[in-house]
Protein backbone atom coordinates (compact mmCIF):
# COMPACT_ATOMS: atom_id res chain seq x y z
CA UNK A 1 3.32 40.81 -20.64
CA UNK A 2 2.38 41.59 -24.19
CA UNK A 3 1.11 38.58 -26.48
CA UNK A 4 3.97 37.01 -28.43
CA UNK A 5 5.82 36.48 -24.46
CA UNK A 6 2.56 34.77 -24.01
CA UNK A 7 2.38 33.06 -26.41
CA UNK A 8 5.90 31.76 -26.12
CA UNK A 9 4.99 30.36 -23.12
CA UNK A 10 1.82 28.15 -24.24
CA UNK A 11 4.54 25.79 -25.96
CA UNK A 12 7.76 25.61 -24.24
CA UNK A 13 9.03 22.73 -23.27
CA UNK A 14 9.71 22.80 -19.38
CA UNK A 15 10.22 19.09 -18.22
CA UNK A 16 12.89 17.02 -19.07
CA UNK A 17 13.30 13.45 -18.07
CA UNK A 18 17.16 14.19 -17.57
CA UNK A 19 16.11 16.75 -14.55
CA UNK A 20 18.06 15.82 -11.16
CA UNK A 21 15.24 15.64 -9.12
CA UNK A 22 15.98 15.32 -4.86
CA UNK A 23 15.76 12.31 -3.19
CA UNK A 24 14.84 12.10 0.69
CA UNK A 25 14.61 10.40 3.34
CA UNK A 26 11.11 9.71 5.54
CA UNK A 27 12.06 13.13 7.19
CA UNK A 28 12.28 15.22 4.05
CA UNK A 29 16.18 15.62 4.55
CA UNK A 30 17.97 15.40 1.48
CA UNK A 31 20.49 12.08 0.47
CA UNK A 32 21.13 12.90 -3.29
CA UNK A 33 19.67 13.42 -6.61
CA UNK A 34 18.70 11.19 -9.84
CA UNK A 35 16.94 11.46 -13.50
CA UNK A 36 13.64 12.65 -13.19
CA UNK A 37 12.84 9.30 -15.40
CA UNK A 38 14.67 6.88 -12.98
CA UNK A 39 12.66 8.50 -9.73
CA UNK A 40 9.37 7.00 -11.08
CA UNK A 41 10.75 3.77 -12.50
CA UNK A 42 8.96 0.31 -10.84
CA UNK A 43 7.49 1.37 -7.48
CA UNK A 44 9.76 4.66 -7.48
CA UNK A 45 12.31 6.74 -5.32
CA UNK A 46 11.50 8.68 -2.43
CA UNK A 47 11.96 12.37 -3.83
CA UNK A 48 10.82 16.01 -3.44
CA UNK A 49 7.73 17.14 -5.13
CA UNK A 50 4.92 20.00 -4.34
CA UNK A 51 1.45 20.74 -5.40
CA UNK A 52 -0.07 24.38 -5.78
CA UNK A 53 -4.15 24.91 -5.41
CA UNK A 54 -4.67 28.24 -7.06
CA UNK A 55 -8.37 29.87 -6.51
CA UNK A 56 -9.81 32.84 -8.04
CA UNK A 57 -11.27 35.49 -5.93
CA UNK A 58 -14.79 33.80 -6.02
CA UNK A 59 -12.78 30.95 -4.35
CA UNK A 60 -13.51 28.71 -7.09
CA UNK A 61 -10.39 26.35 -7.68
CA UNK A 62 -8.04 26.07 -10.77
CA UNK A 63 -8.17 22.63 -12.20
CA UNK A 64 -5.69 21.01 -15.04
CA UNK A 65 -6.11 18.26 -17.14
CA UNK A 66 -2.68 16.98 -18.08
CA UNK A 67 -1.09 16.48 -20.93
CA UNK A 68 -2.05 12.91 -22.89
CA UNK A 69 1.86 13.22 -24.01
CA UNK A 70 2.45 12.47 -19.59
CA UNK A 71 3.84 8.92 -18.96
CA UNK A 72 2.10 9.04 -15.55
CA UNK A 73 -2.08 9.76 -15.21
CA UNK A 74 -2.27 11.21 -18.56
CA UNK A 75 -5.25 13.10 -19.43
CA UNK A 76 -6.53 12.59 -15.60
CA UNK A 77 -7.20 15.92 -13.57
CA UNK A 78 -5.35 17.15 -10.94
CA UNK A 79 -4.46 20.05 -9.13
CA UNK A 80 -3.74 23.29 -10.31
CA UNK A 81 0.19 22.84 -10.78
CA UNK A 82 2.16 19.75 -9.40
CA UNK A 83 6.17 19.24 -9.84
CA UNK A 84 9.40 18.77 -8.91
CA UNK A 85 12.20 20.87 -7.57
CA UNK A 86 15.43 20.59 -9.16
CA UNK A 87 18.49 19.73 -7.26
CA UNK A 88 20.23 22.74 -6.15
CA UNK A 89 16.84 24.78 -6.45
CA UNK A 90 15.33 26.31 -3.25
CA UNK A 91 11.65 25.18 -3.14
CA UNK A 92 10.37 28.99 -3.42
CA UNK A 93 11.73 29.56 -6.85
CA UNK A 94 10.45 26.04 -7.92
CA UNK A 95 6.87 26.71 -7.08
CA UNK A 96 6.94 30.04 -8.71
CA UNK A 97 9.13 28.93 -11.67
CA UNK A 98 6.70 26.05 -12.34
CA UNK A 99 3.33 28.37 -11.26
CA UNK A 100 4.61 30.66 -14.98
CA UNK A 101 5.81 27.58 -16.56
CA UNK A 102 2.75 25.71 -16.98
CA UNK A 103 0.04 28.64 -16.41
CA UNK A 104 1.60 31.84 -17.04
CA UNK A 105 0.57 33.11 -13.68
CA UNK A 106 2.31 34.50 -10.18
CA UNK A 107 0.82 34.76 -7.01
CA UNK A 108 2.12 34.90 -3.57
CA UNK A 109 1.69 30.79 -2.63
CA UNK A 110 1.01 29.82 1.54
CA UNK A 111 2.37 26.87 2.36
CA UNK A 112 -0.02 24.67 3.89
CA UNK A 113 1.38 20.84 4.85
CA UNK A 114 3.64 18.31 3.84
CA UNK A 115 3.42 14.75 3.69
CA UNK A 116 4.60 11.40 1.60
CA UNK A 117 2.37 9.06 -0.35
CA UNK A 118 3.35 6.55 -3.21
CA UNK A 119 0.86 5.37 -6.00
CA UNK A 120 1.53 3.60 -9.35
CA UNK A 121 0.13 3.62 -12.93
CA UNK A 122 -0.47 0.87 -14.68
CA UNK A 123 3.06 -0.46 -15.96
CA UNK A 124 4.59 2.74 -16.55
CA UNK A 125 5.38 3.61 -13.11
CA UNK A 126 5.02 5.37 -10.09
CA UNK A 127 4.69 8.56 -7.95
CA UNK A 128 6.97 8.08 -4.36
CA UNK A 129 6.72 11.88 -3.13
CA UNK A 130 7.61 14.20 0.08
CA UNK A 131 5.08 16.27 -1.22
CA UNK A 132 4.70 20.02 -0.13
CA UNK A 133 1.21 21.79 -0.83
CA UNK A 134 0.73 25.35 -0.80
CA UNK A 135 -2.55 27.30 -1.42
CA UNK A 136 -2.93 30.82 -3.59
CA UNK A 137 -5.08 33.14 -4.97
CA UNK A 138 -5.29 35.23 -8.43
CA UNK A 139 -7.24 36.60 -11.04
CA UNK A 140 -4.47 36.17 -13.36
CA UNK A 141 -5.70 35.07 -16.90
CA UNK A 142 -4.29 31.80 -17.58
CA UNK A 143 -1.55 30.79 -20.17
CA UNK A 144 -1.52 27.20 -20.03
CA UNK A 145 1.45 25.17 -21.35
CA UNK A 146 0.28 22.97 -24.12
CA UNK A 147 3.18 20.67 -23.17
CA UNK A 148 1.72 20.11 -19.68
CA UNK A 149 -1.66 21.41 -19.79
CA UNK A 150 -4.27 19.35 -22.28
CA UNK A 151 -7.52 21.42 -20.64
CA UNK A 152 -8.27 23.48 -17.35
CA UNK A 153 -10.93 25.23 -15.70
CA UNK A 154 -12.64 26.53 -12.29
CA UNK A 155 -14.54 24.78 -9.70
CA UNK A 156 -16.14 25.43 -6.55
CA UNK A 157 -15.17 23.09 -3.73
CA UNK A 158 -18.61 21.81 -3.70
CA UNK A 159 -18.34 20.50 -7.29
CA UNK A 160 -15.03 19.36 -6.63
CA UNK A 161 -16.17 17.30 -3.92
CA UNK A 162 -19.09 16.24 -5.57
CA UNK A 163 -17.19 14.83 -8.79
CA UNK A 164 -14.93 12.99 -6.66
CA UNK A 165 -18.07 11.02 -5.38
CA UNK A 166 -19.24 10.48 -8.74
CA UNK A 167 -16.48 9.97 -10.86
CA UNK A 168 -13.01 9.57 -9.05
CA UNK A 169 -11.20 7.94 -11.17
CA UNK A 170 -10.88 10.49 -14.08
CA UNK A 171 -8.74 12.66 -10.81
CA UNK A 172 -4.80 12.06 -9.61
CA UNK A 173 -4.12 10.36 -6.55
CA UNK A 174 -2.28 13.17 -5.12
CA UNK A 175 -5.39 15.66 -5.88
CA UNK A 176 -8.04 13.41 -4.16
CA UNK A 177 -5.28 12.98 -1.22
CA UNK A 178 -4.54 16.28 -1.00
CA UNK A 179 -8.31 17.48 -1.21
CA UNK A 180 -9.65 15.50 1.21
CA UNK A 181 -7.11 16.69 4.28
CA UNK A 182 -7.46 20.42 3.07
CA UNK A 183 -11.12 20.50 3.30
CA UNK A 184 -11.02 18.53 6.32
CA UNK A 185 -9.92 21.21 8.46
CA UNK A 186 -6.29 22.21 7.68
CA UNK A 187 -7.27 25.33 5.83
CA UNK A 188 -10.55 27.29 7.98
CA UNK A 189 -12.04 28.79 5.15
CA UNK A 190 -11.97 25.45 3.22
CA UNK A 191 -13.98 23.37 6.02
CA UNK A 192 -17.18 21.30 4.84
């Protein structure tokens, strides 16, 4: 990709609150769609969401700070790329369409584990997921998306685990969720 496609990247704007997100049920089957904005109004709607955990070959772990412009956990770390799928979109083109979108990477992503969780924020509202996470690896030099993306960088999983001991609450609830039943024993190479 030469530099001005890069670059073009780095600033697009790639998340609308007028996206039709999916709503499920407690068994991930679909009932219908709504505004991205209305699924994360009060204590929010059950919908579809996934989380990526991209390492480098070292097997050091791609972290993002999000955006401070992000109603929900702004500025907080998380994950290396966390979204939505759209309604009508098959959830193998949303990972990868949201892996370039916010980090100008591709990477072939395992899938790893579903489940549901619900947290809020403050007054501004909520997180209700049916949350898919998938693992990947790259060497891909990252192009973050200054619309998503205020800061990023590696970690080990030692230092991950370590900084969620000593300072948890600057991390998502989905990452510290998510983190804790991957390196308990749902991925081998990720055990303590």
């Amino acid at each position: 990709m030469d530099n001005r496609s890069s670059a073009a990247i780095n600033d697009a704007v790639v998340s609308f609150d007028a996206d039709q997100l999916i709503l499920v049920d407690g068994h991930d089957n679909e009932i219908g769609h709504m505004p991205k904005d209305e699924c994360h109004l009060g204590d929010g709607q059950l919908h579809r969401a996934f989380s990526l955990f991209i390492f480098n070959t070292e097997g050091e772990l791609l972290l993002q700070q999000r955006s401070g412009r992000k109603r929900l956990w702004p500025l907080y770390w998380a994950n290396s790329c966390c979204s939505h799928p759209r309604h009508g979109e098959l959830m193998e083109d949303a990972v990868q369409r949201r892996l370039y979108q916010e980090l100008g990477i591709t990477t072939e992503l395992q899938f790893v584990y579903k489940f549901i969780y619900q947290a809020n924020y403050e007054k501004f509202g909520s997180e209700h997921e049916y949350c898919w996470v998938y693992l990947g690896e790259t060497n891909d030099s990252v192009s973050a998306n200054s619309n998503e993306i205020a800061d990023w960088r590696y970690v080990s999983p030692r230092q991950l685990d370590q900084e969620l001991i000593t300072n948890p609450d600057i991390f998502t609830p989905w990452l510290r969720l998510e983190w804790k039943e991957l390196r308990g024993g749902l991925v081998d190479w990720l055990k303590k």
